[in-house]
PDB file of N, CA and C in Angstrom:
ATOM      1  N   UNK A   1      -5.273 -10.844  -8.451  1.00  0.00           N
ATOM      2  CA  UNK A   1      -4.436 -11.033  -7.286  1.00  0.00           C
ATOM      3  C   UNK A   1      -3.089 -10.377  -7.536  1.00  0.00           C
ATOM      4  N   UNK A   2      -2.409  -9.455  -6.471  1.00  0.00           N
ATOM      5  CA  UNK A   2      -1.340  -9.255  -6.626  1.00  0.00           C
ATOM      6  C   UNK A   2       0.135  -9.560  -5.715  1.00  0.00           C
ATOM      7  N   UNK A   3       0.816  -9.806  -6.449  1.00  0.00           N
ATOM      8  CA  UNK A   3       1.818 -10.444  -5.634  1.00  0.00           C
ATOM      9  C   UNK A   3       3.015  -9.232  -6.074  1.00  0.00           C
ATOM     10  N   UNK A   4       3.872  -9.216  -4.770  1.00  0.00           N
ATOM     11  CA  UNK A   4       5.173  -8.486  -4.042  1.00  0.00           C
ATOM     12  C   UNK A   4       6.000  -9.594  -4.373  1.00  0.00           C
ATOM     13  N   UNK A   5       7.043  -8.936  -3.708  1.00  0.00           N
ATOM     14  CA  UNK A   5       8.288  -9.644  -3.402  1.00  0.00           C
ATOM     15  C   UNK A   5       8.933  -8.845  -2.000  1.00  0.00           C
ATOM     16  N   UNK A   6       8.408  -9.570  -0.982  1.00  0.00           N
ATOM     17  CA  UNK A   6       8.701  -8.860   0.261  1.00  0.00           C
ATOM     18  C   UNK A   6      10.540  -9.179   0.731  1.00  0.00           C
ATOM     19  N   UNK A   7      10.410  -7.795   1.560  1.00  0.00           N
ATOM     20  CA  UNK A   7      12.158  -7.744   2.026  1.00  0.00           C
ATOM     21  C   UNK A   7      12.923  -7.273   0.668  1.00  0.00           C
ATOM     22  N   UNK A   8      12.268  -6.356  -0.413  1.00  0.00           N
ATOM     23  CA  UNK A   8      12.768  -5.416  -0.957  1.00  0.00           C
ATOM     24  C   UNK A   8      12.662  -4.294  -1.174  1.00  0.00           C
ATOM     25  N   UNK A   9      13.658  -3.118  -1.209  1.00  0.00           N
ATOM     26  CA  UNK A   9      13.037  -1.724  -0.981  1.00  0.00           C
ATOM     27  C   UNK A   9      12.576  -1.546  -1.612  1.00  0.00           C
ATOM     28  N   UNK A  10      12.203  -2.086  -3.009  1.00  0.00           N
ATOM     29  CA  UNK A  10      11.732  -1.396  -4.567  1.00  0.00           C
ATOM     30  C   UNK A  10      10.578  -2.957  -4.834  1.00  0.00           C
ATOM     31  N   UNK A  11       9.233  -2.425  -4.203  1.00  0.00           N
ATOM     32  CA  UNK A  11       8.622  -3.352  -4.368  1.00  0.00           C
ATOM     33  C   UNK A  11       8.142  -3.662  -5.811  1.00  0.00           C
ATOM     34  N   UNK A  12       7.879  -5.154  -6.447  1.00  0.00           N
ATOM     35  CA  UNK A  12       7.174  -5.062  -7.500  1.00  0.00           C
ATOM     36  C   UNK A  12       6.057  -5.565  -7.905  1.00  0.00           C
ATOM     37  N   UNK A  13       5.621  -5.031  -8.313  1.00  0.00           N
ATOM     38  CA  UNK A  13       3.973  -5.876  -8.501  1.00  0.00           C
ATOM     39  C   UNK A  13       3.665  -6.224  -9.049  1.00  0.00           C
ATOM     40  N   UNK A  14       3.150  -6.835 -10.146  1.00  0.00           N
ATOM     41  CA  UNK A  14       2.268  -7.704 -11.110  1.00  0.00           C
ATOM     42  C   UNK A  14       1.118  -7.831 -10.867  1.00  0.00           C
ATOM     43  N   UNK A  15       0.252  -8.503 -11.883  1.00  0.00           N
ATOM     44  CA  UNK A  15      -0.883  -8.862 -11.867  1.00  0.00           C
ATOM     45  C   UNK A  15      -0.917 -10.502 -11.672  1.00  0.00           C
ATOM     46  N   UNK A  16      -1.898 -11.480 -11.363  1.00  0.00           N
ATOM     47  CA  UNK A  16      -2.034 -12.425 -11.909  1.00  0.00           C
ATOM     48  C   UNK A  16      -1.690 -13.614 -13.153  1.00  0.00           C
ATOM     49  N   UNK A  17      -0.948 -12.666 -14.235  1.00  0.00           N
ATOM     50  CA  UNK A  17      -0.603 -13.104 -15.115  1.00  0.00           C
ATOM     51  C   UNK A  17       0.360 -12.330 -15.194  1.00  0.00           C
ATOM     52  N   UNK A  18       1.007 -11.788 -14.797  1.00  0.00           N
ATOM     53  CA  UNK A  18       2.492 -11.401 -15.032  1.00  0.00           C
ATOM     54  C   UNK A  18       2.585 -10.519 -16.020  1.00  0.00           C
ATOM     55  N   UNK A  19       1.355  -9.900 -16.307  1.00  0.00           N
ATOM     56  CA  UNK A  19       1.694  -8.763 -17.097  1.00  0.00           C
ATOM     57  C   UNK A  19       2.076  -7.377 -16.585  1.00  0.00           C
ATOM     58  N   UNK A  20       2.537  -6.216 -17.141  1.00  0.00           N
ATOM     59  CA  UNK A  20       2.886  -4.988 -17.200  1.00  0.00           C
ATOM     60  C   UNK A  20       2.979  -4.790 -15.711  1.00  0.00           C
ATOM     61  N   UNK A  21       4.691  -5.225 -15.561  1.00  0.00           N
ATOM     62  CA  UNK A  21       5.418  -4.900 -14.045  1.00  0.00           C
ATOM     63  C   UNK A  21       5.182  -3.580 -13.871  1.00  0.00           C
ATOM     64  N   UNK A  22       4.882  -3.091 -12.315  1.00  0.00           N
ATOM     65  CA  UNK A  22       4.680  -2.039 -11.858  1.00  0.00           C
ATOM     66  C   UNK A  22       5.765  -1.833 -10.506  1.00  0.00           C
ATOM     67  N   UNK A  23       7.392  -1.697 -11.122  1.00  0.00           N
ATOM     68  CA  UNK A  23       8.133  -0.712  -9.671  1.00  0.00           C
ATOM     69  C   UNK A  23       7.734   0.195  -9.143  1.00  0.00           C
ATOM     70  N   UNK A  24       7.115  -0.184  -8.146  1.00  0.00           N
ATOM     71  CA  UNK A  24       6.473   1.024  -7.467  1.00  0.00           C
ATOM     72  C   UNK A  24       7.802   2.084  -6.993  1.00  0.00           C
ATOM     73  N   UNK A  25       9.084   1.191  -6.933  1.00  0.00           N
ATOM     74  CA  UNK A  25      10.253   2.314  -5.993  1.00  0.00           C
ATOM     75  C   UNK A  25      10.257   3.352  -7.121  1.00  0.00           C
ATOM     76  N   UNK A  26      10.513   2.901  -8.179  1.00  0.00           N
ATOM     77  CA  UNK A  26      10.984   3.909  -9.301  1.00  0.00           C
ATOM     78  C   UNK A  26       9.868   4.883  -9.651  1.00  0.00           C
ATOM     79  N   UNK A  27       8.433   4.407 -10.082  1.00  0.00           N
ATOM     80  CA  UNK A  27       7.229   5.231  -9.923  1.00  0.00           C
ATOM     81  C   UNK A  27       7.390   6.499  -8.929  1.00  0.00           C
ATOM     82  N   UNK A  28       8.154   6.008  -7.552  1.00  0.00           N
ATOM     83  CA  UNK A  28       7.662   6.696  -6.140  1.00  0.00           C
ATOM     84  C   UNK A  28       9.229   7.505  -5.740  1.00  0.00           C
ATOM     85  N   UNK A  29      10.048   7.405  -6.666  1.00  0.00           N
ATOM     86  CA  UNK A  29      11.312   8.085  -6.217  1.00  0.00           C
ATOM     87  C   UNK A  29      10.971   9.582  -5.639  1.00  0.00           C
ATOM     88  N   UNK A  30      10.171  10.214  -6.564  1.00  0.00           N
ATOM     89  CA  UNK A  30      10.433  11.448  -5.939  1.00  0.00           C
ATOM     90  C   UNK A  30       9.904  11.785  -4.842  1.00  0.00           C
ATOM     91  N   UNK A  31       9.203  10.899  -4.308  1.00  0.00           N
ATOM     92  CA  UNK A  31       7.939  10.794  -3.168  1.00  0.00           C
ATOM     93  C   UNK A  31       8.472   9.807  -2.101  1.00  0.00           C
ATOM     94  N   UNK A  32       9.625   9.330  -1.979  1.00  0.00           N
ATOM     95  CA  UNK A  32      10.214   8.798  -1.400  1.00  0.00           C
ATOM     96  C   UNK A  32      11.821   9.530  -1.123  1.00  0.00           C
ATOM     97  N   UNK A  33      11.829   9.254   0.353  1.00  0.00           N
ATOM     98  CA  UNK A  33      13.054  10.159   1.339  1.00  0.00           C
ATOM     99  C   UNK A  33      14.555   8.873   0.788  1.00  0.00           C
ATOM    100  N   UNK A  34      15.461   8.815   1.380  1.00  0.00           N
ATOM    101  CA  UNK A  34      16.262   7.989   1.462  1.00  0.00           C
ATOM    102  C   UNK A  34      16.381   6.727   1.923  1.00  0.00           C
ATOM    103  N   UNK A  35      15.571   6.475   3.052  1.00  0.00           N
ATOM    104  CA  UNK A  35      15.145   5.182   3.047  1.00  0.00           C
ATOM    105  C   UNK A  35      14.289   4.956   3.293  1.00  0.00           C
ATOM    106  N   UNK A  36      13.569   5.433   1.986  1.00  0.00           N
ATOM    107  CA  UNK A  36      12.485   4.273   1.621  1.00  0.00           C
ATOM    108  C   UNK A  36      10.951   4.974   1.679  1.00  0.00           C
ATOM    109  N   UNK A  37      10.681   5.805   3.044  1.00  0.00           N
ATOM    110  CA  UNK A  37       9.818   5.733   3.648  1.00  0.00           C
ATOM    111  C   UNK A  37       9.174   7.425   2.341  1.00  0.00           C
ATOM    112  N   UNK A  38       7.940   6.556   2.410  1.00  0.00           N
ATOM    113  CA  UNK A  38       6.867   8.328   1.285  1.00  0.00           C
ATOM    114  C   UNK A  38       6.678   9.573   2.004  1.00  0.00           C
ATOM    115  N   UNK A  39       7.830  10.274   1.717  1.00  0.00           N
ATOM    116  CA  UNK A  39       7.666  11.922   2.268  1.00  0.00           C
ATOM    117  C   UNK A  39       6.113  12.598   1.804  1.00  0.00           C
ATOM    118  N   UNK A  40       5.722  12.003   0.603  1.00  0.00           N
ATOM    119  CA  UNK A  40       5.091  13.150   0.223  1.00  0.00           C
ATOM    120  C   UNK A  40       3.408  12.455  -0.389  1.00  0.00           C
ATOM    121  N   UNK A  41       2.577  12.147  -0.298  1.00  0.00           N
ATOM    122  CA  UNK A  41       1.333  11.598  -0.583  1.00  0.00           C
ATOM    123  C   UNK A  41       0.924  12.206  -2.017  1.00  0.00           C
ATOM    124  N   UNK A  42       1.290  11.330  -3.109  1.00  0.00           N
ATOM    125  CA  UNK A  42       0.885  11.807  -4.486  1.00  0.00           C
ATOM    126  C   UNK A  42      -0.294  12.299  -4.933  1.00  0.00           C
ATOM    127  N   UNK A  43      -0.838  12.957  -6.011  1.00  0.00           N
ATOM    128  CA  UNK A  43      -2.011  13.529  -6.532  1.00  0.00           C
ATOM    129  C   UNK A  43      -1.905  12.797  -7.447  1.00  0.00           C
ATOM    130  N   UNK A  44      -1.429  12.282  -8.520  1.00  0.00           N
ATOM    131  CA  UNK A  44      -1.623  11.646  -9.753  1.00  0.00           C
ATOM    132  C   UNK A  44      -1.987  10.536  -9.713  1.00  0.00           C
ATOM    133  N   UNK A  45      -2.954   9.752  -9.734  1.00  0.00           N
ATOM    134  CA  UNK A  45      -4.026   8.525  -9.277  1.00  0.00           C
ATOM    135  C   UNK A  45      -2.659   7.261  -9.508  1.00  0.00           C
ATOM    136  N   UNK A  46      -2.090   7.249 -10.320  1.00  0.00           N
ATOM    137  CA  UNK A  46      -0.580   6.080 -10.840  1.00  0.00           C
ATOM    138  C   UNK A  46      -0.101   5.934  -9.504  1.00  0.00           C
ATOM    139  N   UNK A  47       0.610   6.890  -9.262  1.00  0.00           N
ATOM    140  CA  UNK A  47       1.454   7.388  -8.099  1.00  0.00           C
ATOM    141  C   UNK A  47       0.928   6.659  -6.837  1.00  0.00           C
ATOM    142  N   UNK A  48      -0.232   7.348  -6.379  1.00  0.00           N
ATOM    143  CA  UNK A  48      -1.208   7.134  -5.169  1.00  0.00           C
ATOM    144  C   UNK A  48      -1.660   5.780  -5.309  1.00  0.00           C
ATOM    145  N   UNK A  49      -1.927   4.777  -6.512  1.00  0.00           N
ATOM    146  CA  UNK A  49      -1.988   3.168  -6.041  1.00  0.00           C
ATOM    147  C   UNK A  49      -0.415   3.066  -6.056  1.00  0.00           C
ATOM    148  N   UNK A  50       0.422   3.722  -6.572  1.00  0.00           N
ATOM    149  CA  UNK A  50       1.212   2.971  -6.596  1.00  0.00           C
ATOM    150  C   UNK A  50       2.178   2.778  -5.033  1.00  0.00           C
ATOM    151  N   UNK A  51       1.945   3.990  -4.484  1.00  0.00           N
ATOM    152  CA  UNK A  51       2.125   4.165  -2.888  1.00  0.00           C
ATOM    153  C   UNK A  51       1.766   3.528  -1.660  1.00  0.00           C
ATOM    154  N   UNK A  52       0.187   3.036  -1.840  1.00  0.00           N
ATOM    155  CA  UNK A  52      -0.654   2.106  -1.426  1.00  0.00           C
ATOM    156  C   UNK A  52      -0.056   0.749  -1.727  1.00  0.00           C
ATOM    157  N   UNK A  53       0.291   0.423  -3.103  1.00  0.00           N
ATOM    158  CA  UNK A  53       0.858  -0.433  -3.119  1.00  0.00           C
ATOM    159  C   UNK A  53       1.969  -1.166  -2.252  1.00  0.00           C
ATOM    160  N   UNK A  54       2.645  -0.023  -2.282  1.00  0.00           N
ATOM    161  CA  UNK A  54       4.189  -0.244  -1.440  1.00  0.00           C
ATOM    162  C   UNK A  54       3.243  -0.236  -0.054  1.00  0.00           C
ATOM    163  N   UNK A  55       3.079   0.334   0.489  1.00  0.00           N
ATOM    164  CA  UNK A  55       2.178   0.135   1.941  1.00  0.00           C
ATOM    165  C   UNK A  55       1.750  -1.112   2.191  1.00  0.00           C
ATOM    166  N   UNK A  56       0.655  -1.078   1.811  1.00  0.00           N
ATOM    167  CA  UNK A  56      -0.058  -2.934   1.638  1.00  0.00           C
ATOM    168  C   UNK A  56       0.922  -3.919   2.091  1.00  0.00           C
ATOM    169  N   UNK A  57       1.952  -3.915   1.061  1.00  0.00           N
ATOM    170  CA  UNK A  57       2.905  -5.155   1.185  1.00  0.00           C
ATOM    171  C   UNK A  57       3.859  -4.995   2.189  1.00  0.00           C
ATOM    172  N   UNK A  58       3.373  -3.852   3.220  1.00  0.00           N
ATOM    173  CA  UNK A  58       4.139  -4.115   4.873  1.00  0.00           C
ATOM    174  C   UNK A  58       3.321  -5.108   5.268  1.00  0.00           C
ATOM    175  N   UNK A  59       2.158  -5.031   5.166  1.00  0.00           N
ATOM    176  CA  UNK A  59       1.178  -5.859   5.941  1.00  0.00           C
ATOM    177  C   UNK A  59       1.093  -7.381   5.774  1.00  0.00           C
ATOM    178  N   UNK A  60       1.376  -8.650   6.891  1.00  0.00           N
ATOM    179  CA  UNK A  60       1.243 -10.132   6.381  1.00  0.00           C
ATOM    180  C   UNK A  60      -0.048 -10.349   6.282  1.00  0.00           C
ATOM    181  N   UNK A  61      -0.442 -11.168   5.346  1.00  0.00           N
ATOM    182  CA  UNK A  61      -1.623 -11.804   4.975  1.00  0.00           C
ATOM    183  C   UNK A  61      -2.192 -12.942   6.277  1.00  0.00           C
ATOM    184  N   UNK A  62      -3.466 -12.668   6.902  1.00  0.00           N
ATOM    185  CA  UNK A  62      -4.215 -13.636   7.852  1.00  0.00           C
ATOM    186  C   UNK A  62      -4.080 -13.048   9.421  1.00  0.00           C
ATOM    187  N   UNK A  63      -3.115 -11.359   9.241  1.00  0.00           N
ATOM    188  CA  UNK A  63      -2.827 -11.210  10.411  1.00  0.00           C
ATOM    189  C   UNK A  63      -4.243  -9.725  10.761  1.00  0.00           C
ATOM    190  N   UNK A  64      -4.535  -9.777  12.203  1.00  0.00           N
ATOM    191  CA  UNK A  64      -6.042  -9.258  12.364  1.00  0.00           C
ATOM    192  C   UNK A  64      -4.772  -8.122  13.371  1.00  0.00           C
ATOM    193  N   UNK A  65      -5.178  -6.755  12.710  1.00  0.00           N
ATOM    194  CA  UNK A  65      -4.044  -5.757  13.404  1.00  0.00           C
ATOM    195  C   UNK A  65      -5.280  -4.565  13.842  1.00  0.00           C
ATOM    196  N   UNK A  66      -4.668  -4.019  15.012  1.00  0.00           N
ATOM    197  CA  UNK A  66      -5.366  -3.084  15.810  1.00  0.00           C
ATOM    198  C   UNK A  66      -5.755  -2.082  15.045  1.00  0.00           C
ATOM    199  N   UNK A  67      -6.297  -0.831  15.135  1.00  0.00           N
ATOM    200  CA  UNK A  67      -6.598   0.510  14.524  1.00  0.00           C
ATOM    201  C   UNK A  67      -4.733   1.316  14.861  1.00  0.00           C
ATOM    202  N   UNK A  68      -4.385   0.446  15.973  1.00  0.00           N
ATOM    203  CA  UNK A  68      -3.313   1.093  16.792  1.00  0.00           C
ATOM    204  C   UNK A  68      -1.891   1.144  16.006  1.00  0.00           C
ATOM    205  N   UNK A  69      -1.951  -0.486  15.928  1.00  0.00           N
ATOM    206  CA  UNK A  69      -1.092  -1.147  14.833  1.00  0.00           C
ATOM    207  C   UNK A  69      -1.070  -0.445  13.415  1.00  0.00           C
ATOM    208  N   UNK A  70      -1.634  -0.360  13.322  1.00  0.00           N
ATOM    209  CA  UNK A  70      -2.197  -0.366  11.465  1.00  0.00           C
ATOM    210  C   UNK A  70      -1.765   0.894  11.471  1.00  0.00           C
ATOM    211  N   UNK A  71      -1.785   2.164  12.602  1.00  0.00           N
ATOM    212  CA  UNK A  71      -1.287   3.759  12.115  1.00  0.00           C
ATOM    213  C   UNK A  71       0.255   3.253  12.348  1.00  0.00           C
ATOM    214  N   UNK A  72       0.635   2.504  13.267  1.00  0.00           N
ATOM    215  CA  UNK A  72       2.172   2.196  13.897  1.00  0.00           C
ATOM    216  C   UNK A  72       2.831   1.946  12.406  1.00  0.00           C
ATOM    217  N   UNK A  73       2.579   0.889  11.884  1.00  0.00           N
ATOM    218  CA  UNK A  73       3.136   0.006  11.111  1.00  0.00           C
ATOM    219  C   UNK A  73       3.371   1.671   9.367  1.00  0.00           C
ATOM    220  N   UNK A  74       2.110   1.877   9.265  1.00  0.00           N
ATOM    221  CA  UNK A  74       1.754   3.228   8.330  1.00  0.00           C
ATOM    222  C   UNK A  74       3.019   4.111   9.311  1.00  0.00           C
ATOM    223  N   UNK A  75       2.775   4.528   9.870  1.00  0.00           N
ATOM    224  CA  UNK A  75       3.707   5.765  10.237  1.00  0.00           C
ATOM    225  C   UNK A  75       5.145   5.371  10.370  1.00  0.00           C
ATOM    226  N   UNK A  76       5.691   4.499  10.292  1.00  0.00           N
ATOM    227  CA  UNK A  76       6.919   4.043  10.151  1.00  0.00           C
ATOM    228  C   UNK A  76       7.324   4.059   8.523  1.00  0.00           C
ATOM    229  N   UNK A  77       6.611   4.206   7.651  1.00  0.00           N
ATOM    230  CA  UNK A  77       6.507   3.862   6.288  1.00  0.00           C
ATOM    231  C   UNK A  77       6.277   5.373   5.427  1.00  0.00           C
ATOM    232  N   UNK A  78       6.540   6.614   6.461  1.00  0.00           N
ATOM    233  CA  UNK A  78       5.942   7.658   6.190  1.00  0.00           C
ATOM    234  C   UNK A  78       6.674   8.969   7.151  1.00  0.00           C
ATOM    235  N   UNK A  79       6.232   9.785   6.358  1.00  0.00           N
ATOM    236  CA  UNK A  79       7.012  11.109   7.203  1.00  0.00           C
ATOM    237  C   UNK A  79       6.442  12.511   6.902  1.00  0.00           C
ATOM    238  N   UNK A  80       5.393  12.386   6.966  1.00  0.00           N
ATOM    239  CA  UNK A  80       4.371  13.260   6.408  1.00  0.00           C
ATOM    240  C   UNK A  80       3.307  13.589   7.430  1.00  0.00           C
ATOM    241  N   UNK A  81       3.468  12.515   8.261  1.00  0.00           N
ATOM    242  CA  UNK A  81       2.344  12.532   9.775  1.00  0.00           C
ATOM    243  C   UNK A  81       0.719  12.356   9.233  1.00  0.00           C
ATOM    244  N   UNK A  82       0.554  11.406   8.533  1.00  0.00           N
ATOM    245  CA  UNK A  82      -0.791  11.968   8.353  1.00  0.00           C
ATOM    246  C   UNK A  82      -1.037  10.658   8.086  1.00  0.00           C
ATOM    247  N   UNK A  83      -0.995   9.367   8.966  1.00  0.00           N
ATOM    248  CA  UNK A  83      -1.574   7.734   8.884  1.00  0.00           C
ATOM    249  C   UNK A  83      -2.824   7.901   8.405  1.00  0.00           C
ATOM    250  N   UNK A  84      -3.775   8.672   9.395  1.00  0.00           N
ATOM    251  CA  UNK A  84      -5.344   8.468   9.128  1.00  0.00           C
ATOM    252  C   UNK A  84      -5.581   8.711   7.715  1.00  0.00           C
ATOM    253  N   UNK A  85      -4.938   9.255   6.934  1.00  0.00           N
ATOM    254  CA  UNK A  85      -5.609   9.213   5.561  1.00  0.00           C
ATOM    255  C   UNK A  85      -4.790   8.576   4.991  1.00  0.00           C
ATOM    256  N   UNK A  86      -3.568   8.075   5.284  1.00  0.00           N
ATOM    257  CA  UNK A  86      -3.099   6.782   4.714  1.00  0.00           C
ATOM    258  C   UNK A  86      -4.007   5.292   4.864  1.00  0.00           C
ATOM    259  N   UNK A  87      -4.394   5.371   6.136  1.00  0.00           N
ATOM    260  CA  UNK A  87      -5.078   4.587   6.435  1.00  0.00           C
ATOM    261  C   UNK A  87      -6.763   3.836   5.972  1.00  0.00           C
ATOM    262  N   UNK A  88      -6.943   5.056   5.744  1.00  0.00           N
ATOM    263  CA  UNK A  88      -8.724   5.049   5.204  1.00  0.00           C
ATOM    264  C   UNK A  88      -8.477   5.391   3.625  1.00  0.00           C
ATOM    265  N   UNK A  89      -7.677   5.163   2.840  1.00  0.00           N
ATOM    266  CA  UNK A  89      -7.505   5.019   1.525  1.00  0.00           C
ATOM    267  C   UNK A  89      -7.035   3.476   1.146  1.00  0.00           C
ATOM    268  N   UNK A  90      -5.964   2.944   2.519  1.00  0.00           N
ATOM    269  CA  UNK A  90      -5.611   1.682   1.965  1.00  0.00           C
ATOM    270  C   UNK A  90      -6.717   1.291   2.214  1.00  0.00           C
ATOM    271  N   UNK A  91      -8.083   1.432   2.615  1.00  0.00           N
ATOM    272  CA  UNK A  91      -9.320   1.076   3.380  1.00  0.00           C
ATOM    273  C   UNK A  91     -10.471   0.906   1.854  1.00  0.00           C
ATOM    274  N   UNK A  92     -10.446   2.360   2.107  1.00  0.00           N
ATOM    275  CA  UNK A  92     -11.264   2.652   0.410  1.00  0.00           C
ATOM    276  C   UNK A  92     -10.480   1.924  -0.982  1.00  0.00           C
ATOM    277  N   UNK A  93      -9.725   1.965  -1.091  1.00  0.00           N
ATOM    278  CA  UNK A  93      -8.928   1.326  -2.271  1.00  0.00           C
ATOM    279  C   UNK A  93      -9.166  -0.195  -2.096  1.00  0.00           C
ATOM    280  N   UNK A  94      -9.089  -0.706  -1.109  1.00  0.00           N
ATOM    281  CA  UNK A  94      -9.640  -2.324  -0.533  1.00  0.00           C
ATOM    282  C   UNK A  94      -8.338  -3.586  -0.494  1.00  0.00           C
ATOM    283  N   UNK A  95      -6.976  -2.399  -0.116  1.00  0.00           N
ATOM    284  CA  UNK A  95      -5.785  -2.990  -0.319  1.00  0.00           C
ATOM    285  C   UNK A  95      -6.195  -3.427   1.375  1.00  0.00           C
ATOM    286  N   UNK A  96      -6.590  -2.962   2.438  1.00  0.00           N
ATOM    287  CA  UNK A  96      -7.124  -3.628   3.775  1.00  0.00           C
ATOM    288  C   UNK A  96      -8.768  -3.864   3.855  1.00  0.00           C
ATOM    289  N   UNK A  97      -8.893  -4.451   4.856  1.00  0.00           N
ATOM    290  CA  UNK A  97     -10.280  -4.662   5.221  1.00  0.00           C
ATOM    291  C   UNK A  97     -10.547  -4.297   6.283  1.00  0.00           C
ATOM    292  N   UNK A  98     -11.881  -3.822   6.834  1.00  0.00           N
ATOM    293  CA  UNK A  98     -11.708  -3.706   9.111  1.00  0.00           C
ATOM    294  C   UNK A  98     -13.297  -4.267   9.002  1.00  0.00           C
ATOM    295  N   UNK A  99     -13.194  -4.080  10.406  1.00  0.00           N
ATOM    296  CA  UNK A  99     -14.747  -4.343  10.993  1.00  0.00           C
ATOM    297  C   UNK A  99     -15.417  -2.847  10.555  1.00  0.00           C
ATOM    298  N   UNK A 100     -16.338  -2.961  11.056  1.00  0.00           N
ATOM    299  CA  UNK A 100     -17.426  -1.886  11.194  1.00  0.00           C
ATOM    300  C   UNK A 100     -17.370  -0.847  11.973  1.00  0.00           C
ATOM    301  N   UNK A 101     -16.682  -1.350  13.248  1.00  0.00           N
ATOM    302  CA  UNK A 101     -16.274  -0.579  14.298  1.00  0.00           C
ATOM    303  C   UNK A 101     -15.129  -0.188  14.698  1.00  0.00           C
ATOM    304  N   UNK A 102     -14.202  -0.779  13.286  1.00  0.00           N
ATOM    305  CA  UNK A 102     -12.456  -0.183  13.641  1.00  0.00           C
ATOM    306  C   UNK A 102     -11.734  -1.009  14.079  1.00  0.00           C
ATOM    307  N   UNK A 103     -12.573  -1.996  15.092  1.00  0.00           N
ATOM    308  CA  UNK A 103     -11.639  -3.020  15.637  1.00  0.00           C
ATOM    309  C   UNK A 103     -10.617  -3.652  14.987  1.00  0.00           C
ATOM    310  N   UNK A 104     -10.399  -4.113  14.452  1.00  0.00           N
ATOM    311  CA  UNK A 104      -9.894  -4.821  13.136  1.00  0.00           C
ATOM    312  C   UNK A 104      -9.373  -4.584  11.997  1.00  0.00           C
ATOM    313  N   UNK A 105      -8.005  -4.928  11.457  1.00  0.00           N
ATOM    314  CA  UNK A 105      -8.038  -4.467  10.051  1.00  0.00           C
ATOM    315  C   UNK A 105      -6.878  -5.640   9.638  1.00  0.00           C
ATOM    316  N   UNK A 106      -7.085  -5.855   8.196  1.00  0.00           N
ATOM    317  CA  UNK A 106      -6.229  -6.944   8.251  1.00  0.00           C
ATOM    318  C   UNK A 106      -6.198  -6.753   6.644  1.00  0.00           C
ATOM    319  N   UNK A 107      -5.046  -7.352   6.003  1.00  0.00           N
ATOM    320  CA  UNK A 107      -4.734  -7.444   4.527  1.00  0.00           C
ATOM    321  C   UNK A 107      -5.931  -8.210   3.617  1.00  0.00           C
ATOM    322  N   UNK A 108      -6.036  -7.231   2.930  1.00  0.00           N
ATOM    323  CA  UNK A 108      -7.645  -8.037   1.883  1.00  0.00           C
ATOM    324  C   UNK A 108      -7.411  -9.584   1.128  1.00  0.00           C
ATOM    325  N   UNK A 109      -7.588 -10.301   1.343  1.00  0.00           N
ATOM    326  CA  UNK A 109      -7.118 -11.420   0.517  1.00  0.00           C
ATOM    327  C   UNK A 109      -6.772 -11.284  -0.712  1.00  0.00           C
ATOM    328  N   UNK A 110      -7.457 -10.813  -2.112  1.00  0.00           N
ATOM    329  CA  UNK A 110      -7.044 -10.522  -3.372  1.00  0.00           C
ATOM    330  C   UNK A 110      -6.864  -9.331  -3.114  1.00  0.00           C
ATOM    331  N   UNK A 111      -5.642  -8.884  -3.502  1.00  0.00           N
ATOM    332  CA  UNK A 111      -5.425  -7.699  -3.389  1.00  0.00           C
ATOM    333  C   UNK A 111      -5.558  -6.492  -4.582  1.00  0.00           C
ATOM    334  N   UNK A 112      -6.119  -5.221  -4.827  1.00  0.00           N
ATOM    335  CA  UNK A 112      -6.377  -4.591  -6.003  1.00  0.00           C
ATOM    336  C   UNK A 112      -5.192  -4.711  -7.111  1.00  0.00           C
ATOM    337  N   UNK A 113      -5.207  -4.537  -8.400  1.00  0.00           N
ATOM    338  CA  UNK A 113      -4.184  -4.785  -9.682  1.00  0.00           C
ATOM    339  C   UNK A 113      -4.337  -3.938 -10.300  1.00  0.00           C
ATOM    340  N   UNK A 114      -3.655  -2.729 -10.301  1.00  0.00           N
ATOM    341  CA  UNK A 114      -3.340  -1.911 -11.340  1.00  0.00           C
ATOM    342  C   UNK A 114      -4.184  -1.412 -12.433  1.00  0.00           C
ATOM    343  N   UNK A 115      -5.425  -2.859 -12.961  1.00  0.00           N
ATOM    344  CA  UNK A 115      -6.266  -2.907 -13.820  1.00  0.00           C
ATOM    345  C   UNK A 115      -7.538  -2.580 -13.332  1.00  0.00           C
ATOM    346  N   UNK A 116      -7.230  -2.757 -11.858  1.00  0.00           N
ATOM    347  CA  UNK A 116      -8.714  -2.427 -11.244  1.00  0.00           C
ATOM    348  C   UNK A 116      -8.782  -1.318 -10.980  1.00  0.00           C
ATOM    349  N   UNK A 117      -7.955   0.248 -11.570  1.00  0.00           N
ATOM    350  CA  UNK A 117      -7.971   1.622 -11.272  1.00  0.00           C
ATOM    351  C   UNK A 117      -7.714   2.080 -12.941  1.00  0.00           C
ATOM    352  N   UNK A 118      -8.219   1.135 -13.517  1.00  0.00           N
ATOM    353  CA  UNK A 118      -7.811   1.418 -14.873  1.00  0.00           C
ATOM    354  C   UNK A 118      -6.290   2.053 -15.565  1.00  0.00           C
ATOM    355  N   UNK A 119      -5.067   1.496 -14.877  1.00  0.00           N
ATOM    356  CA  UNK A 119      -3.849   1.552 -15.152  1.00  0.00           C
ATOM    357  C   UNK A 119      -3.034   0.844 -15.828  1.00  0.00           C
ATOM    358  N   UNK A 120      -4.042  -0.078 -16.237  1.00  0.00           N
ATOM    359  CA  UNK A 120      -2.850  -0.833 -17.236  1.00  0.00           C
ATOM    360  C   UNK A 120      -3.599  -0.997 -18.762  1.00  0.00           C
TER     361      UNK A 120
END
């Protein structure tokens, strides 16, 4: 399970046991504009959960958000124009969940840990 600390620009993450903190702001500086938002979609697998990461933790836990929503909320968080593959990675990575048919997408209950991409 991973836990944030929401309502900060420099999110941080942990694992379950509080091992090997992951600042995603500092990870993501260079990939990040001035406030805040990821200019640039990383290649180095660290980077790219660690981006996802920061993403994810826009999203509240129990809330069921549109296909509509979910690019809204992503494209505010971004400046690169390119939600749909922001989108279908926080998807594949299993930091969200949807229906079958798109309808739906909502924050995964346990959320992926650092350990589950072999990063720590």
């Amino acid at each position: 399970m991973t836990t944030e600390r929401k309502g900060t620009a420099g999110a941080k993450i942990w694992n379950e046991k509080g091992r090997k903190n992951m600042d995603c702001t500092a990870l993501l500086r260079r990939y990040l504009d001035e406030s805040g938002k990821l200019k640039q979609y990383p290649s180095k697998l660290q980077l790219r959960i660690a981006a996802l990461m920061v993403l994810a933790s826009k999203f509240e836990p129990g809330v069921n958000y549109t296909e509509r929503q979910v690019n809204d909320l992503i494209g505010g968080n971004h400046t690169f124009n390119d939600s749909c593959l922001l989108r279908r990675e926080l998807v594949a990575n299993k930091f969200l969940s949807r229906k079958t048919d798109g309808s739906a997408y909502w924050l995964t209950e346990q959320q992926p840990t650092p350990a589950d991409f072999g990063l720590e």
